[in-house]
Structure formats: C-alpha cells, structure tokens
N, C-alpha and C. Protein backbone atom coordinates (compact mmCIF):
# COMPACT_ATOMS: atom_id res chain seq x y z
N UNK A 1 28.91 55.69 2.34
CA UNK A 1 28.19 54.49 2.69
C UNK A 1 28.66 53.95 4.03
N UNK A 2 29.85 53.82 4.47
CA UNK A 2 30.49 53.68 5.22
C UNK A 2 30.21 54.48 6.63
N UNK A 3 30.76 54.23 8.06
CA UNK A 3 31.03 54.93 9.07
C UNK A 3 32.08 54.45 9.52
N UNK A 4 33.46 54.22 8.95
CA UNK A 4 34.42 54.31 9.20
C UNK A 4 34.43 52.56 9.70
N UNK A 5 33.72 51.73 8.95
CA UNK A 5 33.91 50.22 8.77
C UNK A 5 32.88 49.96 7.54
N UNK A 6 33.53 48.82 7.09
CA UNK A 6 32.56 48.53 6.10
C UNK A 6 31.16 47.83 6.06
N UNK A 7 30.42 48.45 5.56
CA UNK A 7 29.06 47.58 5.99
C UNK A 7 29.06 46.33 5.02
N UNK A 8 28.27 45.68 5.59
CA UNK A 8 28.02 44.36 5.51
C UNK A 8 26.54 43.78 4.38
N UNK A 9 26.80 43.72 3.02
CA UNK A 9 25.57 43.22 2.20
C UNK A 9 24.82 41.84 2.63
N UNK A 10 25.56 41.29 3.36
CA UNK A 10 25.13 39.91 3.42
C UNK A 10 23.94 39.48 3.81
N UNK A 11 22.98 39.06 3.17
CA UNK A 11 21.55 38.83 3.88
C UNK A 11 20.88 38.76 2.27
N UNK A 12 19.64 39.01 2.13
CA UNK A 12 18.52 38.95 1.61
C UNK A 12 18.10 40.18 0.97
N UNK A 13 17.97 40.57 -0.19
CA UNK A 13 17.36 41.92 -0.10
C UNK A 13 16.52 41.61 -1.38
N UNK A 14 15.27 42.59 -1.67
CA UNK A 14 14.17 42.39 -2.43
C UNK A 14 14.34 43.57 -3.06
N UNK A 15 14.12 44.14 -4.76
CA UNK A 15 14.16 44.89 -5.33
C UNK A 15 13.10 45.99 -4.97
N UNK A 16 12.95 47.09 -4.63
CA UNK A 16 12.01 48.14 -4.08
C UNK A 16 11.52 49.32 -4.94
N UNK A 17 12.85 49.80 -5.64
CA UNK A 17 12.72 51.00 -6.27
C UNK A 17 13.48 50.76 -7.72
N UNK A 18 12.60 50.44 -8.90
CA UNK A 18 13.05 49.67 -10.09
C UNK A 18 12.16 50.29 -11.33
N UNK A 19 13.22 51.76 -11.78
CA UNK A 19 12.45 52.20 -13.07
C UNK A 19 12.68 50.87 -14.35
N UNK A 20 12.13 51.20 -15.44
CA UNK A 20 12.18 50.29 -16.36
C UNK A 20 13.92 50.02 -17.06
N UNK A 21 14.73 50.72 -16.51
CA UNK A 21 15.95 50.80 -17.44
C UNK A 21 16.77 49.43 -16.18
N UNK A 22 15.69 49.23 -15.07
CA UNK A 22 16.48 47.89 -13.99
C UNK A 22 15.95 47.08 -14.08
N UNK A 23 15.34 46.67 -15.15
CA UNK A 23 14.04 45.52 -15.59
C UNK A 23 15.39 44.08 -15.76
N UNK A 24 16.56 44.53 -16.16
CA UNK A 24 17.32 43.53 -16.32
C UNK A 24 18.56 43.03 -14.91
N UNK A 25 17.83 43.59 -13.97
CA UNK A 25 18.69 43.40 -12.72
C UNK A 25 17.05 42.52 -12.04
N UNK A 26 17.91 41.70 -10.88
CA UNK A 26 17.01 40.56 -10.69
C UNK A 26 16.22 40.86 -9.54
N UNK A 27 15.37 40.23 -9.44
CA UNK A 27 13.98 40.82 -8.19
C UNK A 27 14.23 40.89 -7.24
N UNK A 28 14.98 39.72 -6.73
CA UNK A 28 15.67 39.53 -5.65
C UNK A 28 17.62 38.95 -5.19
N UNK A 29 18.04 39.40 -3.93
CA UNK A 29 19.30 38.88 -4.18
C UNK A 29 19.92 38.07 -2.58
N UNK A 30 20.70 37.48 -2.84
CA UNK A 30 20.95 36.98 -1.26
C UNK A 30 22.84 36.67 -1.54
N UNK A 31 23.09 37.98 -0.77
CA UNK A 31 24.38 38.42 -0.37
C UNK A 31 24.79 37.21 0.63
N UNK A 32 26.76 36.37 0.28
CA UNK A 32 27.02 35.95 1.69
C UNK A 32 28.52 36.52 1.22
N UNK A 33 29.51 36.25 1.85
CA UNK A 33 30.34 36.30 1.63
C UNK A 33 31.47 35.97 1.11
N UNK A 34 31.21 37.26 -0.25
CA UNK A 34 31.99 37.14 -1.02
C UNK A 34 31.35 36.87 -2.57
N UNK A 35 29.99 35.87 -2.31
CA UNK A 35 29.42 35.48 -3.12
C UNK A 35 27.79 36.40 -3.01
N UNK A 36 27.26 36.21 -4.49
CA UNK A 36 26.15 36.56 -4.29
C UNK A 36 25.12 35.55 -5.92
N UNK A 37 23.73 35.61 -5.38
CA UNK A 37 22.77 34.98 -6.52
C UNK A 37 21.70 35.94 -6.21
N UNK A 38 21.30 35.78 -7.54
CA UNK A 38 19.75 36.77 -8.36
C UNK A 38 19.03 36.00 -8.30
N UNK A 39 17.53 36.07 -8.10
CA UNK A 39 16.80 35.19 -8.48
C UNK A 39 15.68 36.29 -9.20
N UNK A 40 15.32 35.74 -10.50
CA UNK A 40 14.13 36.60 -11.13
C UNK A 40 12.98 36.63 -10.74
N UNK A 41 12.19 37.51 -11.33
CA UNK A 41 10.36 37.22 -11.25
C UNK A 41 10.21 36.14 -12.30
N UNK A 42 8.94 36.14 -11.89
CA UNK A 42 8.13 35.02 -12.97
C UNK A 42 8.18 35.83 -14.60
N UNK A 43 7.86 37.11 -14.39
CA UNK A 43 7.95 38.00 -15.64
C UNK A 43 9.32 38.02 -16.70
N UNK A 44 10.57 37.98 -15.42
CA UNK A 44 11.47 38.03 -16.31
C UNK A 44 12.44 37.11 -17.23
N UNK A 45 12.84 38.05 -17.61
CA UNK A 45 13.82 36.88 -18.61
C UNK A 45 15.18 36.72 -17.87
N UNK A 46 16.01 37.10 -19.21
CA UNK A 46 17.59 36.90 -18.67
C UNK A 46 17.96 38.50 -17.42
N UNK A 47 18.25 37.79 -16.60
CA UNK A 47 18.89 38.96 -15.37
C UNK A 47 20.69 38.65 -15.47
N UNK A 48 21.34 40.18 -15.40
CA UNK A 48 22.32 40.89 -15.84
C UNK A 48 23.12 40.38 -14.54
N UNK A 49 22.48 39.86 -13.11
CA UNK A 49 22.84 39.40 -12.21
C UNK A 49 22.78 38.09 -11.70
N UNK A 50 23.70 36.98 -12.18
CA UNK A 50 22.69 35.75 -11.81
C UNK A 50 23.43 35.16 -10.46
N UNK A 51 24.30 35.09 -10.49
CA UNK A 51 25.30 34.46 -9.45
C UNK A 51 26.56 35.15 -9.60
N UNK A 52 27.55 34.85 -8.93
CA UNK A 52 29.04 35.01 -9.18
C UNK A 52 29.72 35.78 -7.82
N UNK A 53 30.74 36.71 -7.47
CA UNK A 53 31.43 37.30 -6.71
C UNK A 53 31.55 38.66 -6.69
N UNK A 54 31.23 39.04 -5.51
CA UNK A 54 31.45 41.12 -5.65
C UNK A 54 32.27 41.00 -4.21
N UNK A 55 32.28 42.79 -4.55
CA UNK A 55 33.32 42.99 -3.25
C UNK A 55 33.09 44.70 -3.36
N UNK A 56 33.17 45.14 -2.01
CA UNK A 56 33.43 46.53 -1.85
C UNK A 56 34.61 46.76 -2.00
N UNK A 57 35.06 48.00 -2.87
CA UNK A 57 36.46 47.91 -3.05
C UNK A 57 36.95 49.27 -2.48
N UNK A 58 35.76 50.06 -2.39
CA UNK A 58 35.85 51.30 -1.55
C UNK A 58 34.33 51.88 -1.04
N UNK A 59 34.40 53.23 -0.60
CA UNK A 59 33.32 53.74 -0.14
C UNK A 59 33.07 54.82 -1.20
N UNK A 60 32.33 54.90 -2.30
CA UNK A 60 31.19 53.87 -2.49
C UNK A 60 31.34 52.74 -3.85
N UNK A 61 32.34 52.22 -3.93
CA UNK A 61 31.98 51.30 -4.96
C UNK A 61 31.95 49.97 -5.42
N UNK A 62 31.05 48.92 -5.60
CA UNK A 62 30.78 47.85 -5.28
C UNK A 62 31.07 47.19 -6.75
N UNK A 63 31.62 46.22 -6.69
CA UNK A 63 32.68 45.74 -7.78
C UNK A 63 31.66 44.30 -8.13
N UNK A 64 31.21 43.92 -9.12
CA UNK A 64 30.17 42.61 -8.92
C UNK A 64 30.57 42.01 -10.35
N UNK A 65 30.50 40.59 -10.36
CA UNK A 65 30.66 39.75 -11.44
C UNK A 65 29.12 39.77 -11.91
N UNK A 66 29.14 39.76 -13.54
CA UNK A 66 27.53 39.85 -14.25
C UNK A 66 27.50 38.21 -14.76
N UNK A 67 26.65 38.49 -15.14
CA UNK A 67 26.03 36.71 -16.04
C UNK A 67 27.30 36.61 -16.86
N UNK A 68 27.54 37.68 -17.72
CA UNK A 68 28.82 37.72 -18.69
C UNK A 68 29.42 37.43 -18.17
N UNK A 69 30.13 37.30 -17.09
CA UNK A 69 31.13 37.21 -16.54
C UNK A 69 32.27 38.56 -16.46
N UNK A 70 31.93 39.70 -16.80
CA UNK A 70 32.64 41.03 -16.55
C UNK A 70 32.59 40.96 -15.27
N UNK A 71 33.28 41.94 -14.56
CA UNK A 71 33.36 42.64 -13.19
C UNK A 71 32.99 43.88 -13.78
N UNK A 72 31.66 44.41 -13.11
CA UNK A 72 31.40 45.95 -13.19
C UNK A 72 31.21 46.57 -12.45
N UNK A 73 31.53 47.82 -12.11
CA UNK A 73 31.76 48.65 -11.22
C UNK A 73 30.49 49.27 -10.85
N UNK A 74 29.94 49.30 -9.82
CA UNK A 74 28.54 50.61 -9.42
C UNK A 74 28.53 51.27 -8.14
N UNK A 75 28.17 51.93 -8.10
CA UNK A 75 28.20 53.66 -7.03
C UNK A 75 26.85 53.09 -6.56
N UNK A 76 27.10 52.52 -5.12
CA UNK A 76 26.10 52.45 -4.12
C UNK A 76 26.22 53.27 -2.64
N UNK A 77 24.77 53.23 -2.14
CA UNK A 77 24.92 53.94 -1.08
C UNK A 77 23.99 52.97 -0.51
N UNK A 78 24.23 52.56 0.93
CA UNK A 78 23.54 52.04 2.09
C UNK A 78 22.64 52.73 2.73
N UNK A 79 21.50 52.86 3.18
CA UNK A 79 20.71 53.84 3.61
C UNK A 79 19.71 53.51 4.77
N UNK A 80 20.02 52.90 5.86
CA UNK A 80 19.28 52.00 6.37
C UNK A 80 19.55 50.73 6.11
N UNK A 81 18.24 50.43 6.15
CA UNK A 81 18.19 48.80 5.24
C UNK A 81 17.92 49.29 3.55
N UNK A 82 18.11 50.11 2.94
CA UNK A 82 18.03 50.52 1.44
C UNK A 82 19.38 50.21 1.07
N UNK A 83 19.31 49.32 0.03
CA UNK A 83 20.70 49.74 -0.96
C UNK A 83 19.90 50.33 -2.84
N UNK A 84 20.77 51.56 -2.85
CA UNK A 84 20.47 52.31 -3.47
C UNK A 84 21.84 52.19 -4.64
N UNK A 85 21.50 52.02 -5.64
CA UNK A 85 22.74 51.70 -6.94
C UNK A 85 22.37 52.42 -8.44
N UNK A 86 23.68 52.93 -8.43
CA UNK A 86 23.79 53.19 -10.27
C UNK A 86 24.56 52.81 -11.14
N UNK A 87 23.88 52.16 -12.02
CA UNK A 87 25.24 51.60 -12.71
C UNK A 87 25.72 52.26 -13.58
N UNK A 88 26.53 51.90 -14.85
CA UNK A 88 27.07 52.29 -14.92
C UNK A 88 26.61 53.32 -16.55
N UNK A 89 25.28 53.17 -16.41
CA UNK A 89 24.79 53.56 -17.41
C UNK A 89 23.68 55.14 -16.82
N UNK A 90 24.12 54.94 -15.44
CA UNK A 90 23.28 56.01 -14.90
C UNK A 90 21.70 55.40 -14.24
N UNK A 91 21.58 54.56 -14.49
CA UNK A 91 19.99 53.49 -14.24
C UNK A 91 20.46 53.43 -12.31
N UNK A 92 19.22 54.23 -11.71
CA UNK A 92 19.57 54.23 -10.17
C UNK A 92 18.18 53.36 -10.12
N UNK A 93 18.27 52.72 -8.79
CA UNK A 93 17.61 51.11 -8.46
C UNK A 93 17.56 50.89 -7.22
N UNK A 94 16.95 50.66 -6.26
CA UNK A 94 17.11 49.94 -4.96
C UNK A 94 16.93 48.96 -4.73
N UNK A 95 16.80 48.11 -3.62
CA UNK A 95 16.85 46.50 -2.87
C UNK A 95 16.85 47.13 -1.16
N UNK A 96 15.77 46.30 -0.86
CA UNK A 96 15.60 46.68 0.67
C UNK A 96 16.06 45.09 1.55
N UNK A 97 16.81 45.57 2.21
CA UNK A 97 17.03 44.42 3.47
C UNK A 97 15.64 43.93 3.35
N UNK A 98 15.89 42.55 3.24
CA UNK A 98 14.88 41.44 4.01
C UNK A 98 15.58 40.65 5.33
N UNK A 99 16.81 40.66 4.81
CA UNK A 99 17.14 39.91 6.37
C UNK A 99 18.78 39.87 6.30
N UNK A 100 18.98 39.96 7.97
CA UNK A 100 20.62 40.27 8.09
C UNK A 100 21.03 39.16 8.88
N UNK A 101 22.46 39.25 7.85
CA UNK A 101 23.16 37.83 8.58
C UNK A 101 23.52 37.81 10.31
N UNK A 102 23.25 36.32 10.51
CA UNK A 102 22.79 35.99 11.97
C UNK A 102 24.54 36.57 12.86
C-alpha cells in the first residue's frame, strides 16, 4: 500500500464496490486524523462502523475501532483514490476518494 511513506486516509470516501456480505459497513466515511465516522444510507440499519479511532499499524494493515467498540484488524490496499479492504471474515469492499485533505 505504501511507497516507502505512509499514505494518508484522511478525506472523504464513498462506498464503490459493496457485495452483500458489506451491507453492514457504512456508505460513506470521512477519515481525519486519527479519528474516523460512518455515515449510513437511508436503507440501512446498524453500520459495524460508526465513529471511533484507526490507525495504520503497518503496510497493509489498518487497525479500526467498530460500533462495539473492538479494534479489528483489516488487509487494505490503496489503489489510486480506491481503498480496497477485507475483513476479517474475507468480505472484500471498496470506498473511492471523494476528497483529500487540504
């Protein structure tokens, strides 16, 4: 994910690529630092992501607080403006940059 610095989530990103097993991850998300919030669709219910704290803890794995309040671990890759994730159940998902911090 990396090129020898860490990239940067911080900004805006909109869910893009969402089989049914990411129905419980949220539509949208807005990364700052350190912190992050979910916001759902109108469709959904409870999202597995609502607020709380993540952190890259290496290349590739992104460490995020859930609604529960666990820290769970997921295997992402940066791809562009794509962030591409699996958790930990195998459920792969994307979120496309909407917008990068100023």
């Amino acid at each position: 994910m990396s090129n020898g610095s860490t990239p940067s989530l911080v900004g805006a990103w909109a869910k893009s690529r969402a089989p049914s097993c990411a129905d419980k991850y949220p539509d949208t998300l807005t990364f700052a630092a350190g912190t992050y919030r979910g916001t759902r669709s109108p469709t959904q219910g409870f999202v597995y992501w609502d607020a709380g704290i993540y952190r890259l803890e290496d290349d590739p794995t992104l460490a995020l607080a859930t609604a529960t309040d666990e820290l769970v671990h997921y295997h992402v890759e940066l791809a562009g403006d794509e962030l591409i994730v699996t958790d930990p159940d195998g459920c792969v998902f994307a979120y496309r940059r909407l917008t990068t911090p100023p």
